[in-house]
C-alpha atoms as a PDB file:
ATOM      1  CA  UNK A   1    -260.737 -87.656-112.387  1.00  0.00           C
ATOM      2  CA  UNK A   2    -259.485 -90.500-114.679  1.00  0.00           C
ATOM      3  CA  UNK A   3    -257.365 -89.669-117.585  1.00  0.00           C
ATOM      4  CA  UNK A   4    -255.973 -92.282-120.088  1.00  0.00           C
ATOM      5  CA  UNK A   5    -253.470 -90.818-122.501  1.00  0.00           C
ATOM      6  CA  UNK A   6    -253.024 -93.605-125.609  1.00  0.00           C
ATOM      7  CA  UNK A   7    -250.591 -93.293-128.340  1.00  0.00           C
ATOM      8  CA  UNK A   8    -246.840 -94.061-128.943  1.00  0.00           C
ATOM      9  CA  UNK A   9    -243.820 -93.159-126.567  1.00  0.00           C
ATOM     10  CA  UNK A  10    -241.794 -92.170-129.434  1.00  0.00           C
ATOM     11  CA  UNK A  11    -244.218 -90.345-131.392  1.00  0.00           C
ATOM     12  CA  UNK A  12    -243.480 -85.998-131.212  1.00  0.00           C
ATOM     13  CA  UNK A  13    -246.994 -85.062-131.021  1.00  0.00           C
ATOM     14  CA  UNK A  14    -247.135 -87.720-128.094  1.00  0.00           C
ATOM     15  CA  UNK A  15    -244.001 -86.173-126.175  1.00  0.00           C
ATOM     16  CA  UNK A  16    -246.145 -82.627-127.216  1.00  0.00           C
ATOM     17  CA  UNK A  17    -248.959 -83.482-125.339  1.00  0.00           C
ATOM     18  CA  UNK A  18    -247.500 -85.238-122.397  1.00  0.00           C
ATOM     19  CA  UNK A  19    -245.452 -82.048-121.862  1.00  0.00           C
ATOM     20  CA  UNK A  20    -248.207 -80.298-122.003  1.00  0.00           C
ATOM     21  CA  UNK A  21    -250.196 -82.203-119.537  1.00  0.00           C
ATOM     22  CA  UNK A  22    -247.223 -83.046-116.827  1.00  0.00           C
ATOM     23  CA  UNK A  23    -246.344 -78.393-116.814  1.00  0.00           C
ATOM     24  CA  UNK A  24    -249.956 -78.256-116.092  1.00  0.00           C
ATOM     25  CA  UNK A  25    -250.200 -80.882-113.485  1.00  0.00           C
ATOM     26  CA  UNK A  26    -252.247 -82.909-114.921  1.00  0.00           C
ATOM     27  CA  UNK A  27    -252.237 -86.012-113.935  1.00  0.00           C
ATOM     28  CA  UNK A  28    -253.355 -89.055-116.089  1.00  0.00           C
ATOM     29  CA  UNK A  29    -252.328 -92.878-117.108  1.00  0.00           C
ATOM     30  CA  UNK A  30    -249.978 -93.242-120.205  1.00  0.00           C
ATOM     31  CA  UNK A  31    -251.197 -96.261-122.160  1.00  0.00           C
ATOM     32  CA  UNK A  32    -248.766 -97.334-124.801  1.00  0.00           C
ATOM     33  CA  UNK A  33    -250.591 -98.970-127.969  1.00  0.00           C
ATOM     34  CA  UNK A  34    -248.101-100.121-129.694  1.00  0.00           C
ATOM     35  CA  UNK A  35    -246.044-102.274-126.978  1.00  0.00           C
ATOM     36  CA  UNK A  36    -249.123-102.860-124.648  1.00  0.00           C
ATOM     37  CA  UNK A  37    -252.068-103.237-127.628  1.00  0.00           C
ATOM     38  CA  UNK A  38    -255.838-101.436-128.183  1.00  0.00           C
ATOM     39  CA  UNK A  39    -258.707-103.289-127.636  1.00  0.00           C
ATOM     40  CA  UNK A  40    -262.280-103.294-130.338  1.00  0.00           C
ATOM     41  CA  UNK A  41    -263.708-101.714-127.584  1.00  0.00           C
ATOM     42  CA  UNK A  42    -262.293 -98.225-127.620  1.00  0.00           C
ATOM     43  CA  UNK A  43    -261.587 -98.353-130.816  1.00  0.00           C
ATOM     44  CA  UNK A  44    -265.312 -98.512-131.477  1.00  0.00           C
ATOM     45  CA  UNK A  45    -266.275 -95.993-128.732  1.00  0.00           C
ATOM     46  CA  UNK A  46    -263.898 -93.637-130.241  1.00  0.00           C
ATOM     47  CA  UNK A  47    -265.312 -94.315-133.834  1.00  0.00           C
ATOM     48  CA  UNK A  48    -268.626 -94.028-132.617  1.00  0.00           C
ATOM     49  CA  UNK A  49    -267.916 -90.483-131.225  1.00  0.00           C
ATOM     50  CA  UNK A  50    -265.290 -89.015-133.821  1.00  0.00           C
ATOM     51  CA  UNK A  51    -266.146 -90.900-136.777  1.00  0.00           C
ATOM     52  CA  UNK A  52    -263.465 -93.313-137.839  1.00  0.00           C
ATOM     53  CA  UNK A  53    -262.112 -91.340-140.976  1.00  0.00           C
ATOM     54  CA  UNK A  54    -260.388 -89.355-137.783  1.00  0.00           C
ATOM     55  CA  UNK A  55    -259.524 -92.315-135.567  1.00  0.00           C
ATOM     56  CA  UNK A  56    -257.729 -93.642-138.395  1.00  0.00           C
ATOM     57  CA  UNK A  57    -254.126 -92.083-139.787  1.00  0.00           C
ATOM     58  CA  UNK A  58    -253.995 -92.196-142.958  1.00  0.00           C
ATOM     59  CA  UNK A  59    -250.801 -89.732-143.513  1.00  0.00           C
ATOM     60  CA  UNK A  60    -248.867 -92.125-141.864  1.00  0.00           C
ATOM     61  CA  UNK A  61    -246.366 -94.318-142.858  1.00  0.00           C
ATOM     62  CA  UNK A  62    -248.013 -97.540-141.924  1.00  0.00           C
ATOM     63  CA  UNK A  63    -251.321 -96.548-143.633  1.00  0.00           C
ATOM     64  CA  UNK A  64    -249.686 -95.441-147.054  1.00  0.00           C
ATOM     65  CA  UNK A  65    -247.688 -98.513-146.771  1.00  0.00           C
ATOM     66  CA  UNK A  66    -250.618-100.934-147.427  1.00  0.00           C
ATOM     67  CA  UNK A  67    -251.367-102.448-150.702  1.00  0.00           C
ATOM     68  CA  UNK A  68    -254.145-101.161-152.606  1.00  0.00           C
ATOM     69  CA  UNK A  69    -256.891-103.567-151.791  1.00  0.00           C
ATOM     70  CA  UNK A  70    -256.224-103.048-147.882  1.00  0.00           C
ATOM     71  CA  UNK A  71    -256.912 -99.363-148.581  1.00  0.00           C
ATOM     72  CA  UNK A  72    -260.183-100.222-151.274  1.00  0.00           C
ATOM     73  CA  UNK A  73    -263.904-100.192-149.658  1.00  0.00           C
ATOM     74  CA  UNK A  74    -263.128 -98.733-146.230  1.00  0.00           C
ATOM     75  CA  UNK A  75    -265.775 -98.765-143.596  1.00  0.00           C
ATOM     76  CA  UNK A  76    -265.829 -98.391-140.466  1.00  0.00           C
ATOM     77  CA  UNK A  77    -265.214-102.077-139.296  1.00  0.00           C
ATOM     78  CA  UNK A  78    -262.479-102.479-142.055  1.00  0.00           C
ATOM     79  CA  UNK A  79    -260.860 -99.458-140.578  1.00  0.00           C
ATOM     80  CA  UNK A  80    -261.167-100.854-136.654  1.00  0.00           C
ATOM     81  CA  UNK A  81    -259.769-104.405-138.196  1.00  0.00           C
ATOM     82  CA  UNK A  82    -256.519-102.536-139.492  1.00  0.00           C
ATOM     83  CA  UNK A  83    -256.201-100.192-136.441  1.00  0.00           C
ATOM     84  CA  UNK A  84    -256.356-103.902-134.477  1.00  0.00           C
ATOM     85  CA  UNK A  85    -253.946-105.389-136.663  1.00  0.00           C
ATOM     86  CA  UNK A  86    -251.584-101.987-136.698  1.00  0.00           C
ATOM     87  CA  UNK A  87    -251.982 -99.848-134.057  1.00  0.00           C
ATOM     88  CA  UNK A  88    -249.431 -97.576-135.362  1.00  0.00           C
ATOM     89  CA  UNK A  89    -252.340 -96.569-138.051  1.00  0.00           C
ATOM     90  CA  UNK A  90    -254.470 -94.507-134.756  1.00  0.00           C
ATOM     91  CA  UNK A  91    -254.183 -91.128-134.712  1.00  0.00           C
ATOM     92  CA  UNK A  92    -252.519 -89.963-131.719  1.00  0.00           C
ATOM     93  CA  UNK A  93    -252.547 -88.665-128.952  1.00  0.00           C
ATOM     94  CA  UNK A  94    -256.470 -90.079-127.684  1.00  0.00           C
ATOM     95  CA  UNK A  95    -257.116 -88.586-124.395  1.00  0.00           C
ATOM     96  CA  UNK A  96    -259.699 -90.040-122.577  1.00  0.00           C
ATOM     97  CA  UNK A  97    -261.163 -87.769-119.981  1.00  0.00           C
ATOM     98  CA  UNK A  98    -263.877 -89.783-119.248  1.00  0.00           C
ATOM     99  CA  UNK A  99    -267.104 -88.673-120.549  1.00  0.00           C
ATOM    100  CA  UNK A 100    -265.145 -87.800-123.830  1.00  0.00           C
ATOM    101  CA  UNK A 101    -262.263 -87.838-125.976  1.00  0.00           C
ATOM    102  CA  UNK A 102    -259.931 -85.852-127.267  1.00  0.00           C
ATOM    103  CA  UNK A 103    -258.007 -86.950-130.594  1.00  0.00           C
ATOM    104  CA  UNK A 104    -254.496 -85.343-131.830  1.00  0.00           C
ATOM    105  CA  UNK A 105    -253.006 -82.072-129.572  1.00  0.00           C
ATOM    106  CA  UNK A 106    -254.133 -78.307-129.689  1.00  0.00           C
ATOM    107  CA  UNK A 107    -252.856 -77.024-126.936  1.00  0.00           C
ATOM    108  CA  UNK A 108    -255.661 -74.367-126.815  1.00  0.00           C
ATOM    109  CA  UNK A 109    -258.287 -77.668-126.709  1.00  0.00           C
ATOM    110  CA  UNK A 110    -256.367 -79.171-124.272  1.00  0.00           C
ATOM    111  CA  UNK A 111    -256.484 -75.909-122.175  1.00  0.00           C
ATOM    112  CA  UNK A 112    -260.200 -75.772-122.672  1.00  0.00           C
ATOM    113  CA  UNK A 113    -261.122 -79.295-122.136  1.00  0.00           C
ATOM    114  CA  UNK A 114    -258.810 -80.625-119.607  1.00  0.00           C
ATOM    115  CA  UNK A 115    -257.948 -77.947-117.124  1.00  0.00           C
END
């Protein structure tokens, strides 16, 4: 099976998850979105399934640092435009497993859903 781990190499929940998934032999592609990009279309597939008030981070500091009319009237497409523009504002870690995916780490989800 396919897996496609997305985030940031330097991020902790990142290195959190990726620990978790190499003790557990798991193996899966590491796809960096802030040195290698994110394209509209998973951004929208993961919208589409998680709604995009979770796809996008808004506790980060990327997000908070926005001026107030970047941050007025989100929508959906408003919030894939910024995620485009910053990918540093996705939550991470997105694990696709395929036929779904998986956003932030819970190591009890990940133990469900991916073993």
């Amino acid at each position: 099976m396919s897996r496609t781990l997305y985030g940031i190499k330097a991020c902790d929940t990142m290195k959190k998850a990726r620990t978790w998934l190499d003790q557990h032999a798991v193996s899966y592609v590491f796809h960096d979105y802030k040195a290698a990009g994110i394209d509209r279309g998973n951004l929208q597939k993961w919208c589409n399934e998680h709604g995009w008030e979770t796809i996008l981070n808004r506790a980060g500091t990327t997000f908070r640092k926005l001026d107030d009319a970047q941050k007025a009237d989100l929508d959906q497409n408003k919030a894939i435009e910024l995620m485009l523009a910053q990918p540093s504002m996705i939550k991470r870690p997105v694990l696709d497993l395929g036929d779904k995916t998986l956003i932030g780490f819970k190591a009890e989800r990940y133990a469900t859903d991916v073993v």
